[in-house]
Structure formats: C-alpha cells, structure tokens
N, C-alpha and C. Protein backbone atom coordinates (compact mmCIF):
# COMPACT_ATOMS: atom_id res chain seq x y z
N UNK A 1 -8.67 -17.24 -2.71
CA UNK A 1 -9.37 -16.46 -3.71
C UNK A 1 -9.44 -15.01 -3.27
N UNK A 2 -9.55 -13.92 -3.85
CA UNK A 2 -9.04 -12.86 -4.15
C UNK A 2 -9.91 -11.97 -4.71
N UNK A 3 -11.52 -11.38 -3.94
CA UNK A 3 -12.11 -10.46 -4.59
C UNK A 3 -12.08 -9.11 -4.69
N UNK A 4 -12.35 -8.02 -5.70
CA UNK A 4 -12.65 -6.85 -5.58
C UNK A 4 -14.05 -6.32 -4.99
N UNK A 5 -14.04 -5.49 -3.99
CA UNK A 5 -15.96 -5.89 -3.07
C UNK A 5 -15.86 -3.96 -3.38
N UNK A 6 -16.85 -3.98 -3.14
CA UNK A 6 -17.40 -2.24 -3.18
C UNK A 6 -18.56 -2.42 -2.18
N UNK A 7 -18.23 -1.39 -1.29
CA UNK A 7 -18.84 -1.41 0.11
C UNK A 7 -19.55 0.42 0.32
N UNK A 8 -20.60 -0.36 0.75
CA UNK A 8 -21.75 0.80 0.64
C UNK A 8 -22.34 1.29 2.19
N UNK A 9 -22.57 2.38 2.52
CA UNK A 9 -23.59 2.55 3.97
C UNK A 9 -24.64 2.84 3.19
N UNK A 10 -25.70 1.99 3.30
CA UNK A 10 -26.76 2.69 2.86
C UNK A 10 -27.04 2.42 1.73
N UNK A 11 -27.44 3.26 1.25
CA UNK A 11 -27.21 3.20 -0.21
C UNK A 11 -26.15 4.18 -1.08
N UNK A 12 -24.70 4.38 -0.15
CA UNK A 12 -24.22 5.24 -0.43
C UNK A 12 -22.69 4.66 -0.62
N UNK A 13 -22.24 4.56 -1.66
CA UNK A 13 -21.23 4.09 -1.60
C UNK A 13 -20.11 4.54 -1.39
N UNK A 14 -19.21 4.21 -0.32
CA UNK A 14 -18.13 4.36 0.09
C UNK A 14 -16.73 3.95 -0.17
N UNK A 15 -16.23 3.45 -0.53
CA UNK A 15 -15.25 2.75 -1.19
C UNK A 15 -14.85 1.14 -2.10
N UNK A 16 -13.23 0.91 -2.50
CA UNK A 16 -13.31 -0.21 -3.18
C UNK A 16 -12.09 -0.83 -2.76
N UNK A 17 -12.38 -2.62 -2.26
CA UNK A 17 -11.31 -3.15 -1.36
C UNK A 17 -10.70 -4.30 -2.26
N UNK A 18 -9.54 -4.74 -1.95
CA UNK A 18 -9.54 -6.59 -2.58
C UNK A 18 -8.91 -6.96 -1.05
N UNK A 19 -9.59 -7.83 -1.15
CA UNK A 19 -9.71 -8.75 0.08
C UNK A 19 -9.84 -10.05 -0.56
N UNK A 20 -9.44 -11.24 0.90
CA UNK A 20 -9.23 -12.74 0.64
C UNK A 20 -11.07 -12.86 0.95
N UNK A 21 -11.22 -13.53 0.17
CA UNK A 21 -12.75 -14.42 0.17
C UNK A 21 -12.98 -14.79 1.14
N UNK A 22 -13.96 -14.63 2.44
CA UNK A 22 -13.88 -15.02 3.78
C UNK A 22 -13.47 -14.47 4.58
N UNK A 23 -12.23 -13.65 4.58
CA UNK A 23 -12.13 -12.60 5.47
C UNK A 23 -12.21 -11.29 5.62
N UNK A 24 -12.35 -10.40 6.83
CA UNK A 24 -12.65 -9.02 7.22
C UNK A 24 -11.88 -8.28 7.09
N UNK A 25 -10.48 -8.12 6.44
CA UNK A 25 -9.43 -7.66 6.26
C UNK A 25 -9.13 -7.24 5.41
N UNK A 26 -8.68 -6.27 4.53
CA UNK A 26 -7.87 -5.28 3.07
C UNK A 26 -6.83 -5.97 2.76
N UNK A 27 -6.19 -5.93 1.69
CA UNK A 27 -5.29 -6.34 0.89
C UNK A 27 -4.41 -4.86 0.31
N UNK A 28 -5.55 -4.34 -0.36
CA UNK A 28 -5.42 -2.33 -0.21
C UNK A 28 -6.64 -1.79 -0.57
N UNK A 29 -7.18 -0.86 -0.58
CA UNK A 29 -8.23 -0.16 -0.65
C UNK A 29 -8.19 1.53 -1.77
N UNK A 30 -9.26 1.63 -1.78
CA UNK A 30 -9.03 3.29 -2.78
C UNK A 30 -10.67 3.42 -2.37
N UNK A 31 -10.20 4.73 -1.76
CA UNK A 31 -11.41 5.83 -1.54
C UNK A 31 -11.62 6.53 -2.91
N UNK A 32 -12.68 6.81 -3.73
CA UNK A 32 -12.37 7.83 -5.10
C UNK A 32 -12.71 9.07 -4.35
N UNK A 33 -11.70 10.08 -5.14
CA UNK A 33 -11.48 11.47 -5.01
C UNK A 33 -11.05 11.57 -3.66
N UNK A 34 -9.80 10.22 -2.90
CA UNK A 34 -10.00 10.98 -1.62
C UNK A 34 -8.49 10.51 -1.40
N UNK A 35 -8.12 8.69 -1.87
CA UNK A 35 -7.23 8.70 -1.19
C UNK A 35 -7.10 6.98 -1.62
N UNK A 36 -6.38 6.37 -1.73
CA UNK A 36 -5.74 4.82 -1.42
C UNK A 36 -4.92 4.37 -1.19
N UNK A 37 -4.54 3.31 -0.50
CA UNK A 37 -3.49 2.82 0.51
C UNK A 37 -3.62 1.14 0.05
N UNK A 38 -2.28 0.88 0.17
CA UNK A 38 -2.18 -0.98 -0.08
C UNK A 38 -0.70 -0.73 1.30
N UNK A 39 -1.01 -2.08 1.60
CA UNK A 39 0.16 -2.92 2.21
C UNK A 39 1.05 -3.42 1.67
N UNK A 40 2.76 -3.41 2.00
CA UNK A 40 3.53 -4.63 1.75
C UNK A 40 3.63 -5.15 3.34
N UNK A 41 4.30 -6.79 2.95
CA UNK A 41 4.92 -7.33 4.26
C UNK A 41 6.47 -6.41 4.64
N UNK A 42 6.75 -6.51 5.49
CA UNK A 42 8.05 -5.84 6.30
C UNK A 42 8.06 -7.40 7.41
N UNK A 43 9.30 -7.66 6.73
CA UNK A 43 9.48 -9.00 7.33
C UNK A 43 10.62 -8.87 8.81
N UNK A 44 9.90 -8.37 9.74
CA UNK A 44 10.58 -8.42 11.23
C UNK A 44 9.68 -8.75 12.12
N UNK A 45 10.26 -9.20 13.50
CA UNK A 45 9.51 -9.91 14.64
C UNK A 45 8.65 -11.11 14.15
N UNK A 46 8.06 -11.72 15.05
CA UNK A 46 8.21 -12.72 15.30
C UNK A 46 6.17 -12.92 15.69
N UNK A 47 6.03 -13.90 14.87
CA UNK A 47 4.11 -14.53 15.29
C UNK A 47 3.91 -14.29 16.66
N UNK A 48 5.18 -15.04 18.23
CA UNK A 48 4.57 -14.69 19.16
C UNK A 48 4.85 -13.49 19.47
N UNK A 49 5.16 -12.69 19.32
CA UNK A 49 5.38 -11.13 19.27
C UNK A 49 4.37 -10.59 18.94
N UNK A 50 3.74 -10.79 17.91
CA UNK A 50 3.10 -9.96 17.32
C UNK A 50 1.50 -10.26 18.36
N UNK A 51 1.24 -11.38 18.95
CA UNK A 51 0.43 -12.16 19.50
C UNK A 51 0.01 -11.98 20.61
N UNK A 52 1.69 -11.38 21.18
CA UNK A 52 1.62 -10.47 22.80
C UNK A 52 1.11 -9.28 22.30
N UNK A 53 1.27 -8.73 21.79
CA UNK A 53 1.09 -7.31 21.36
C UNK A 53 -0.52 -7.02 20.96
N UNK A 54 -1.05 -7.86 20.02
CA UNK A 54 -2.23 -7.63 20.17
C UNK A 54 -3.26 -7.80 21.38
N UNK A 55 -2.96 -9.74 22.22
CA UNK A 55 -3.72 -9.73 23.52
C UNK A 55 -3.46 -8.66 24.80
N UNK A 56 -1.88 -8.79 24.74
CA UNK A 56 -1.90 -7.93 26.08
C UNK A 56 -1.75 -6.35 26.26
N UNK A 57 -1.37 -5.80 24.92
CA UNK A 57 -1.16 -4.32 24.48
C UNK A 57 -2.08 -3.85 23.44
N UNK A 58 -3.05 -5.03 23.36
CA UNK A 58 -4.18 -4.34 22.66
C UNK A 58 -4.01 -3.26 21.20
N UNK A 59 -2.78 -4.07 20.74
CA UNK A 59 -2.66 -2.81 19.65
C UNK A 59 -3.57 -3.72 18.56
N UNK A 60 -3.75 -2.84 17.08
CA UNK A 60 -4.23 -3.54 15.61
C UNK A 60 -3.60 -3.85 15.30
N UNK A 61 -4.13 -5.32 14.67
CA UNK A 61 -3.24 -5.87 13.54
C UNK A 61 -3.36 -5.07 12.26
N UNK A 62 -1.92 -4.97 11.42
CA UNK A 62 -2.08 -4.13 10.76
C UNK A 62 -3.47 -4.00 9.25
N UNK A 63 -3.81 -5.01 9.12
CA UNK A 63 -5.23 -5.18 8.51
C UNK A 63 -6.22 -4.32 8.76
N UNK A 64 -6.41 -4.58 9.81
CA UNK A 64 -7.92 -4.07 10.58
C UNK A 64 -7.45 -2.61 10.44
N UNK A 65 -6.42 -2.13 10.71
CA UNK A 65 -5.97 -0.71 10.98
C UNK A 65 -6.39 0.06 9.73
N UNK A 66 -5.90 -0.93 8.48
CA UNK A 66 -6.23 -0.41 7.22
C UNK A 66 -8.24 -0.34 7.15
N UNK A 67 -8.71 -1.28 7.52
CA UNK A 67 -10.02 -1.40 7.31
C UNK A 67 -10.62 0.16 8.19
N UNK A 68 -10.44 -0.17 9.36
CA UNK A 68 -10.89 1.03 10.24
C UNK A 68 -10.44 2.45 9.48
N UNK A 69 -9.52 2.54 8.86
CA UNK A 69 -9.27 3.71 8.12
C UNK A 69 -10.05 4.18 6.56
N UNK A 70 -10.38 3.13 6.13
CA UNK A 70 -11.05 3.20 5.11
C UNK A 70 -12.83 3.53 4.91
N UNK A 71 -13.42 2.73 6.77
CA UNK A 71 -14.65 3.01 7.33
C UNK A 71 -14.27 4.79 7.92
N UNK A 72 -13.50 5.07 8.46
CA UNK A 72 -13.50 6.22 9.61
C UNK A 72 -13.25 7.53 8.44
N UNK A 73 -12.26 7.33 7.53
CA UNK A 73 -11.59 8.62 7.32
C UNK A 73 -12.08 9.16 6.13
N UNK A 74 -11.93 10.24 5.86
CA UNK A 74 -12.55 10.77 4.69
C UNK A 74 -11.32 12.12 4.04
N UNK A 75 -10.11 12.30 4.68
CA UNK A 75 -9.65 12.61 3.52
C UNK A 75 -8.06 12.48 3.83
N UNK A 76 -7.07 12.33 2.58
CA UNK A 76 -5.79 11.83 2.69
C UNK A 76 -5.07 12.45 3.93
N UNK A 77 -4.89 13.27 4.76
CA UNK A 77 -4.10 13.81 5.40
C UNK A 77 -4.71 13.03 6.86
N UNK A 78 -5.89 12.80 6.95
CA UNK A 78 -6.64 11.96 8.84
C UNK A 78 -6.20 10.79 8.42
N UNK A 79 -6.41 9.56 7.16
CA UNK A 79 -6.00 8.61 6.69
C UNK A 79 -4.37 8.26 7.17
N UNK A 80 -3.71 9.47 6.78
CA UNK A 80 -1.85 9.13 6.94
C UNK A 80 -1.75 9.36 8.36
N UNK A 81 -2.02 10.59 9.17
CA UNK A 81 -2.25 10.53 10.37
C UNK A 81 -2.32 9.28 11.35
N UNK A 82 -3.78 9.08 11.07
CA UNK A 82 -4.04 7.31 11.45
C UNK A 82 -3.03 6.60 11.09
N UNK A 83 -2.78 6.26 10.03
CA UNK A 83 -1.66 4.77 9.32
C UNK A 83 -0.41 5.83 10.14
N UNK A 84 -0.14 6.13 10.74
CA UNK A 84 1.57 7.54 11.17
C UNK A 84 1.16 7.04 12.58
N UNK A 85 -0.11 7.31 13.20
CA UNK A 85 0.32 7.48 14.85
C UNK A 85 -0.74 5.79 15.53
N UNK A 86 -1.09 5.16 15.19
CA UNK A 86 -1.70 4.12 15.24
C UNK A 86 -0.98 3.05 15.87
N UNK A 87 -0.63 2.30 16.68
CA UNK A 87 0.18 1.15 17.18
C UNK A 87 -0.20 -0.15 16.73
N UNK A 88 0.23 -0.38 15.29
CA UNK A 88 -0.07 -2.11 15.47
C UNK A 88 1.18 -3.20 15.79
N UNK A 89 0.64 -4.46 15.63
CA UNK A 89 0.94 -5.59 15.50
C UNK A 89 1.72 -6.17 14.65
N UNK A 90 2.39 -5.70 13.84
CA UNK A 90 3.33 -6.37 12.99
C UNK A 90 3.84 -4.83 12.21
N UNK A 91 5.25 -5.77 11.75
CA UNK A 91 5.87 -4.49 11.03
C UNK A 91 5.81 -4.49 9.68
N UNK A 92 5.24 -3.40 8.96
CA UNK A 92 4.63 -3.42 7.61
C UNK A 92 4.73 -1.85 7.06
N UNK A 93 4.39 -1.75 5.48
CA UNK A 93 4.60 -0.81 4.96
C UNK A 93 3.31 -0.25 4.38
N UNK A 94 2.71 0.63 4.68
CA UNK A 94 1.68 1.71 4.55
C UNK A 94 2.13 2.24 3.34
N UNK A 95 1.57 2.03 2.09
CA UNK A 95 1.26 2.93 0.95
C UNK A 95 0.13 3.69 0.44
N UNK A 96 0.57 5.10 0.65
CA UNK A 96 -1.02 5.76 0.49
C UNK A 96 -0.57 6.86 -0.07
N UNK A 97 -1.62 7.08 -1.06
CA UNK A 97 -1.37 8.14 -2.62
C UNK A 97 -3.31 9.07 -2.26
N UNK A 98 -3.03 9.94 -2.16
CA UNK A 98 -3.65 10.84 -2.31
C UNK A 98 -4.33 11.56 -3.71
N UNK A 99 -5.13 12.88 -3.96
CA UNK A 99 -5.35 13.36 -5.20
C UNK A 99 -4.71 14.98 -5.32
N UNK A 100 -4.12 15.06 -4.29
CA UNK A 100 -3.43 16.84 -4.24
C UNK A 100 -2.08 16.35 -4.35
N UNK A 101 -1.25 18.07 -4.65
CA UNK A 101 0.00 17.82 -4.67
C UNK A 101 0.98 17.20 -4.00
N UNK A 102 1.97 16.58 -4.06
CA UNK A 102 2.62 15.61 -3.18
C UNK A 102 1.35 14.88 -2.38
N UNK A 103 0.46 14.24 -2.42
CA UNK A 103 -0.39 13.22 -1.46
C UNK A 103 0.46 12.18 -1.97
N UNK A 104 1.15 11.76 -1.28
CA UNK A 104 1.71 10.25 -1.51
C UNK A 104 3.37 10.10 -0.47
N UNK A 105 3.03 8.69 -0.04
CA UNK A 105 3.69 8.55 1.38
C UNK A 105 4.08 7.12 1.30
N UNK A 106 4.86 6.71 1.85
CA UNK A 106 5.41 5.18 2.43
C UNK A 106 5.86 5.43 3.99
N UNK A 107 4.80 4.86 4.64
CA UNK A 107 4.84 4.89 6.02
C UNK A 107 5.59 3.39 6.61
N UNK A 108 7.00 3.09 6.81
CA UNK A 108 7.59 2.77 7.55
C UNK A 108 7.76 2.15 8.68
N UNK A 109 6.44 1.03 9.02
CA UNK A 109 6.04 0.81 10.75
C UNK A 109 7.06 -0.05 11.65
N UNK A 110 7.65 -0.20 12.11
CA UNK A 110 7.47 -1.13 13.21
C UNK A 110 6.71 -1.71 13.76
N UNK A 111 6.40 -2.51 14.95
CA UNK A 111 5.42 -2.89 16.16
C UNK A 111 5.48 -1.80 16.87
N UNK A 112 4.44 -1.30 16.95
CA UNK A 112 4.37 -0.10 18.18
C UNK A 112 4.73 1.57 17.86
N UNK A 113 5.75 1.50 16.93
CA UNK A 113 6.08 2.56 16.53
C UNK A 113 6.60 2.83 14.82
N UNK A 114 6.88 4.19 14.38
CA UNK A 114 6.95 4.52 12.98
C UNK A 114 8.22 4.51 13.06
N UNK A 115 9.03 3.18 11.91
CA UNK A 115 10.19 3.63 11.71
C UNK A 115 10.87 4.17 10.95
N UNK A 116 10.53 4.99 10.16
CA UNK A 116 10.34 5.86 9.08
C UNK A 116 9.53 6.19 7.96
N UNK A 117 9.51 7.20 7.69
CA UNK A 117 8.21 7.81 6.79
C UNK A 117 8.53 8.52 5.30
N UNK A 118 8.58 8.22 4.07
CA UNK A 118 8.85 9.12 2.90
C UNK A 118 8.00 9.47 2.23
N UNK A 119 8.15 10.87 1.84
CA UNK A 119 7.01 11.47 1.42
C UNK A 119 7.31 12.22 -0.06
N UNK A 120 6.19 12.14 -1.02
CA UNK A 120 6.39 12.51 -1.96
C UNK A 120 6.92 14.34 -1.81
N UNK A 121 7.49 14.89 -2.87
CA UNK A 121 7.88 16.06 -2.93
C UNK A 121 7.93 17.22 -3.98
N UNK A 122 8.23 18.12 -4.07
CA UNK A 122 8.12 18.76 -5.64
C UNK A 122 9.79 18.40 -6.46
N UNK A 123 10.46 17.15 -5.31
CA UNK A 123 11.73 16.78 -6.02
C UNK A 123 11.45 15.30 -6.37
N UNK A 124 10.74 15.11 -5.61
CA UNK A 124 10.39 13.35 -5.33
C UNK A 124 9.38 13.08 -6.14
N UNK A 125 9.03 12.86 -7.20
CA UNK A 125 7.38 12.74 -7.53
C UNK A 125 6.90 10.94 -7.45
N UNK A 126 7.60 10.30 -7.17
CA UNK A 126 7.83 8.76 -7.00
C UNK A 126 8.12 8.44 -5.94
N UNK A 127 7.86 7.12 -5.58
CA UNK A 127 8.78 6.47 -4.43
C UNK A 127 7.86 5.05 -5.01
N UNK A 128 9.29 3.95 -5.26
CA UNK A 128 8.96 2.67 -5.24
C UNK A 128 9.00 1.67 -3.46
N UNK A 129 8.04 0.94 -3.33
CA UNK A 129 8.25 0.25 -2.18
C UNK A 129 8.07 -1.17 -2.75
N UNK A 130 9.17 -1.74 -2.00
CA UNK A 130 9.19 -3.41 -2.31
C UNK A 130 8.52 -4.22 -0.72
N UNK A 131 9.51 -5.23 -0.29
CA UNK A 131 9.64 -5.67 0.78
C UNK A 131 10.34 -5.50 1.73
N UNK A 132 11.35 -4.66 1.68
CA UNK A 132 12.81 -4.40 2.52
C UNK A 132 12.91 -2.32 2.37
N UNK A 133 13.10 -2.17 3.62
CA UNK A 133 13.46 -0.99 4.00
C UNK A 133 14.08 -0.11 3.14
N UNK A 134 13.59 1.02 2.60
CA UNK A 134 14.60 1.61 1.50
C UNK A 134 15.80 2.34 2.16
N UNK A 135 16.35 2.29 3.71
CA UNK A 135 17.35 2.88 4.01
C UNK A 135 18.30 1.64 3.55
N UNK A 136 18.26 0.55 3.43
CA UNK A 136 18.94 -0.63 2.81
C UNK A 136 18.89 -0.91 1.48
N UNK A 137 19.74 -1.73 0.96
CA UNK A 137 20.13 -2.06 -0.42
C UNK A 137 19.18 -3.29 -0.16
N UNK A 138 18.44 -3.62 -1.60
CA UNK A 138 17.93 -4.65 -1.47
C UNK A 138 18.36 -5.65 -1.81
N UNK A 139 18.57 -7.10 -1.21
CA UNK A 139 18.65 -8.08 -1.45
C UNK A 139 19.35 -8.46 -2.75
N UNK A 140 20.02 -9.06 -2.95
CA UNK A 140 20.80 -9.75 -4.42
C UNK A 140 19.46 -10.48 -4.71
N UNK A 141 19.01 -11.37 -3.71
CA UNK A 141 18.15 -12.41 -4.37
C UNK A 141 16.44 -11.64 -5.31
N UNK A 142 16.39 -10.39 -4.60
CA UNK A 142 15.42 -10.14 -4.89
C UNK A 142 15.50 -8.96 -4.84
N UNK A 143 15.61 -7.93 -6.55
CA UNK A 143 15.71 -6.55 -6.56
C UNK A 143 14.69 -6.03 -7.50
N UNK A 144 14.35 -5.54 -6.60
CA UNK A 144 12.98 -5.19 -7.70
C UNK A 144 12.33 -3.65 -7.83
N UNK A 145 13.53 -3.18 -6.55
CA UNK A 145 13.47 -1.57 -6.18
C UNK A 145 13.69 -0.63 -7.50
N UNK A 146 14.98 -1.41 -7.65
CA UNK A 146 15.91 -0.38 -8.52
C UNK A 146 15.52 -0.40 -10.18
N UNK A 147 14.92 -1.78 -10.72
CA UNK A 147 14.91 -2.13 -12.07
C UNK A 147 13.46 -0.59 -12.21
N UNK A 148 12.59 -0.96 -11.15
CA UNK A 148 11.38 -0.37 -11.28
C UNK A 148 11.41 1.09 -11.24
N UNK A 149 12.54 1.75 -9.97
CA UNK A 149 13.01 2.82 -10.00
C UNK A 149 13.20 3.65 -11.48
N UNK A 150 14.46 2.71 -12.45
CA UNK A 150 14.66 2.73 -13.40
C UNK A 150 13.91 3.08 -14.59
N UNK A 151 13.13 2.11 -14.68
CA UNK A 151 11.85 2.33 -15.79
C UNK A 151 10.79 3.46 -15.31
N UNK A 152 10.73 3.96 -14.04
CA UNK A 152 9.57 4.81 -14.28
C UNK A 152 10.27 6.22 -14.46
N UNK A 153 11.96 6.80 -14.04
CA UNK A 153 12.71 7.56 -14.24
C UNK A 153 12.36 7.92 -15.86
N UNK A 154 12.74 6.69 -16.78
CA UNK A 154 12.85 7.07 -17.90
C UNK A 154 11.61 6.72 -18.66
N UNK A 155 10.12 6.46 -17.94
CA UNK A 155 9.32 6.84 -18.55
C UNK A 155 8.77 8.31 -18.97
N UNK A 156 9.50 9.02 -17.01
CA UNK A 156 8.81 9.93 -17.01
C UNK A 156 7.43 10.12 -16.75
N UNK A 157 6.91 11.33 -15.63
CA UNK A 157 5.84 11.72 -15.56
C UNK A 157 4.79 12.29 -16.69
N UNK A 158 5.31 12.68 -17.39
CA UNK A 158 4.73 13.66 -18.17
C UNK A 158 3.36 12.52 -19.23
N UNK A 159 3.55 11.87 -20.06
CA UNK A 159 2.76 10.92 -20.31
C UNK A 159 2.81 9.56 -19.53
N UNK A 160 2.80 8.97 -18.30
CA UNK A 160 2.50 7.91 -17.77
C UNK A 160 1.21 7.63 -17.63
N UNK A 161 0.35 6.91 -17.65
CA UNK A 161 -0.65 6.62 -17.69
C UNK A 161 -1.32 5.09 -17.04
N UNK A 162 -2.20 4.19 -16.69
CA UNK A 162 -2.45 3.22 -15.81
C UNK A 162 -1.53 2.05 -16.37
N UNK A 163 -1.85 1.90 -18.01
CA UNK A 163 -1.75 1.32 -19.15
C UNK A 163 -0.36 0.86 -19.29
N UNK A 164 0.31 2.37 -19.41
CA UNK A 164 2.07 2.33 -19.81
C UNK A 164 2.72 1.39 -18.16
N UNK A 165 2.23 2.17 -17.31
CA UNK A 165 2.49 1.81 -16.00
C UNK A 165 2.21 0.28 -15.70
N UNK A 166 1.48 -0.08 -16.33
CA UNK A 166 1.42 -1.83 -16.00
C UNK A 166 2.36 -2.74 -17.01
N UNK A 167 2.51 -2.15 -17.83
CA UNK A 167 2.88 -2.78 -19.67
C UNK A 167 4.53 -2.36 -18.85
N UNK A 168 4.96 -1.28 -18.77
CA UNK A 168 6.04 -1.15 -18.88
C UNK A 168 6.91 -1.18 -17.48
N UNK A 169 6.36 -1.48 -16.21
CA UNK A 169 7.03 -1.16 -14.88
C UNK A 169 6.61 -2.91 -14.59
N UNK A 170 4.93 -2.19 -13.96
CA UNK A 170 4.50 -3.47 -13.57
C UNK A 170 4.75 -5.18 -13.90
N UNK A 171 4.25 -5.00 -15.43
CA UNK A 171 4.50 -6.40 -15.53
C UNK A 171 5.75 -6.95 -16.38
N UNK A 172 6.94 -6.33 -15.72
CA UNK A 172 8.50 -6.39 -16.50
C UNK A 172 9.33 -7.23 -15.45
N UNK A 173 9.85 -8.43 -15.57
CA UNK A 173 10.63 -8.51 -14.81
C UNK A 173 12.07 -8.06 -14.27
N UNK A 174 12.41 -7.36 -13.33
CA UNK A 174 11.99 -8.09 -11.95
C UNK A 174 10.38 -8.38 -11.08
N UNK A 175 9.90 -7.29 -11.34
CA UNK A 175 8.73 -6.74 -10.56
C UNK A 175 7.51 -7.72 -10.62
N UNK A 176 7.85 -8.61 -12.18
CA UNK A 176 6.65 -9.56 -12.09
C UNK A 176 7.86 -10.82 -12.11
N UNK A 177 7.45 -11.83 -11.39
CA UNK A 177 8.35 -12.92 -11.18
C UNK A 177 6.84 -14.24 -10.61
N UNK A 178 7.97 -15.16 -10.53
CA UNK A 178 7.38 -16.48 -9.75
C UNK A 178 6.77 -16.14 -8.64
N UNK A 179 6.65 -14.93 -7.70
CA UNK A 179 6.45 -14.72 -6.37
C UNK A 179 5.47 -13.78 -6.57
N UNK A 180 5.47 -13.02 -7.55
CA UNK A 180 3.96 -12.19 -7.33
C UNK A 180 2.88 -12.51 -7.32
N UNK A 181 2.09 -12.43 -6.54
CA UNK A 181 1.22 -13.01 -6.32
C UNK A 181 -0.54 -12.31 -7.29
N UNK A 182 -0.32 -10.86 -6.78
CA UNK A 182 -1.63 -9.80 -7.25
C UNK A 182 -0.68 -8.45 -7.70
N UNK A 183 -1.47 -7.79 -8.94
CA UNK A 183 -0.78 -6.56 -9.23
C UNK A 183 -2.25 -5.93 -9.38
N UNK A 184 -1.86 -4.22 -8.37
CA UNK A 184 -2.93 -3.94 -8.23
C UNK A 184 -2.51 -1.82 -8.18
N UNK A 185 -3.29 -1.74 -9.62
CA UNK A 185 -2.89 -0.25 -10.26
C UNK A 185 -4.50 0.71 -9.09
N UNK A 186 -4.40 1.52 -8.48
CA UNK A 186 -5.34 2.55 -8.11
C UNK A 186 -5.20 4.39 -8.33
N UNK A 187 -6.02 4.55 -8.91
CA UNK A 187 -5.85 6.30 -9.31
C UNK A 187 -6.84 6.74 -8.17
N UNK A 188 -6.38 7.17 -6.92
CA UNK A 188 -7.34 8.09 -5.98
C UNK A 188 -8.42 9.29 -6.98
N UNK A 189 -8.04 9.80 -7.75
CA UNK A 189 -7.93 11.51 -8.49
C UNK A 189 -9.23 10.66 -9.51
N UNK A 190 -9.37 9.34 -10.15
CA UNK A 190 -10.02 8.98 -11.22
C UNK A 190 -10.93 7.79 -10.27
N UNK A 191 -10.91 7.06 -9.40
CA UNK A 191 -11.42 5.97 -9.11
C UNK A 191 -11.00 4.71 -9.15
N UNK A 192 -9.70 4.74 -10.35
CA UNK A 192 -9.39 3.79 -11.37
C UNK A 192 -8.50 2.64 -10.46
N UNK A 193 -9.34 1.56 -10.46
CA UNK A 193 -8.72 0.27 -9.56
C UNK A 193 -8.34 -0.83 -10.32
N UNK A 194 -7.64 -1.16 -10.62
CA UNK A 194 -7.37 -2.75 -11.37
C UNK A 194 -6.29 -3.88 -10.68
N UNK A 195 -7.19 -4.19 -10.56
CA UNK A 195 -6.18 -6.03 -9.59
C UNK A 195 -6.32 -7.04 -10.68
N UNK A 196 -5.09 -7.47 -10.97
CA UNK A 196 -5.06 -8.73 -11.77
C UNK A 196 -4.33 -10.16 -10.30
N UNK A 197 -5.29 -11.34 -9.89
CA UNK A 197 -4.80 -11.60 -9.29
C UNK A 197 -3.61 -12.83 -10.22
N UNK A 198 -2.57 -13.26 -10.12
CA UNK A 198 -1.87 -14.06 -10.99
C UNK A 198 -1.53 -15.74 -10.57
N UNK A 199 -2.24 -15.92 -9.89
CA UNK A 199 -1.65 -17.54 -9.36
C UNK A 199 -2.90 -17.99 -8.41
C-alpha cells in the first residue's frame, strides 16, 4: 500500500512524500516553492554488494539519502549537491526539478560514485528518465524513452499543463503498461502533487 503523508515540524509544515505504508523511506517527495525529486531503479550490482557497502562502508541506501534530503535541505541547488556528492548503496536515478530557470536534473549514480549527470538547459527544457542509462538505446523489450520523448516534443512547452501531461504522455502507452506500477505528476513552482497508485 502506497500513501501520500505530509510531514510537519511543529506545527509547520514541511513537505509531501508517497511512501510504502510501514516504512521510513520516499518513493519521491516535493518540497513547495523549493524543489522535488523521485527515484527510478538503475538495475546494476548486486544485493550482496550493495550490503557490503552499507555495513562496512557505511554509505546510504539510496532511500534514506532521499529522506535526509528532504528533512535537511531547503533549496534546489544543496538538494542536487547532496543527491551529486553523497555515496550510496545501490545504483539509481535521482530526479529533481526545481522552480528557477533550468532547475531540473537526472543525476546518474552508481555505488559510491556519480555516473553521470543531465541537466536541464535553455536548449534542453526536458529530459525523460526511464530505467536504463540514457547514454544507451533502450531496450527493444521496453521503450518508453523515446515514445514519451516524442509526445512531449510535439506537445510543446508553451501550453503543457499537469492535465495534458498525464492524458497525453503519462498515461499513453508505452509509458503506461502492465508494469507500472504508480504515476506520480509534482509542480515544485505550484505544490501540485498527484500519485495515482495503479495495481
């Protein structure tokens, strides 16, 4: 199970997470007016790998890394920093969209280190992330880069909106299939969070 929680110090509220029911861990998060970040899997190394790495090298699993960033940081640029120079435990993909120009990034991890980083631009105003490395072609079995690439090219920035963006990217296949599990729209700049979980 699959809630949306809004987490407060105080009486002061601080951000909005979806997390698994029972555990201490993010799924993705959105700071309003500051900043939000979701995870994909990056499917390399190995459980006992990742297992050494946390007991005996003491790095984060990449969860907690997200959580601690969402408690610690307060604005997009210490956030990417952190998720950029941070050493965790498994290799995964850092998505984090900001509310200023170009704020928006796909951080690239490895175990231990960053294996590449793309950053939005005044050429780039997009970047889709799937499961697989965008220096690679994705998968025959599973392409979901390019269809999505596609549709938001010829939506265009200029009127996109949460709405068009779910109706017309999100829930189109490829992008929605047998395997998706949660689709989850966040506007840093508005607050605007919506998780539909699907299965």
């Amino acid at each position: 199970m699959t809630a949306t929680v809004q987490f407060y110090k105080g009486n002061q509220y601080q951000y909005t997470a979806d997390l698994v029911v029972g555990s201490i861990w993010y799924l993705n998060a959105i700071k309003p007016g500051k900043f939000a970040i979701s995870i994909n899997a990056r499917h390399t190394g190995t459980l006992p790998e990742n297992l050494i790495d946390l007991m005996v090298l003491g790095w984060l699993p990449t969860t907690w890394l997200l959580r601690r960033v969402m408690d610690e940081d307060d604005s997009y640029y210490s956030a990417f920093i952190k998720l950029r120079t941070t050493e965790v435990t498994t290799a995964i993909y850092f998505i984090i969209s900001g509310t200023g120009i170009n704020e928006g990034a796909v951080i690239e991890k490895d175990r231990g280190f960053v294996h590449a980083t793309y950053e939005l631009s005044d050429e780039v105003w997009y970047i889709v992330q799937t499961n697989y490395d965008r220096a690679k072609e994705d998968p025959y079995h599973d392409m979901r880069r390019y269809p999505a690439e596609a549709r938001i090219y010829d939506l265009g920035n200029i009127h996109m909106n949460e709405q068009i963006f779910f109706d017309k990217v999100m829930y189109k296949w490829p992008n929605f299939n047998l395997a998706t599990i949660f689709t989850s729209i966040m506007v840093p700049a508005t607050g605007y969070i919506n998780t539909t979980v699907w299965w």
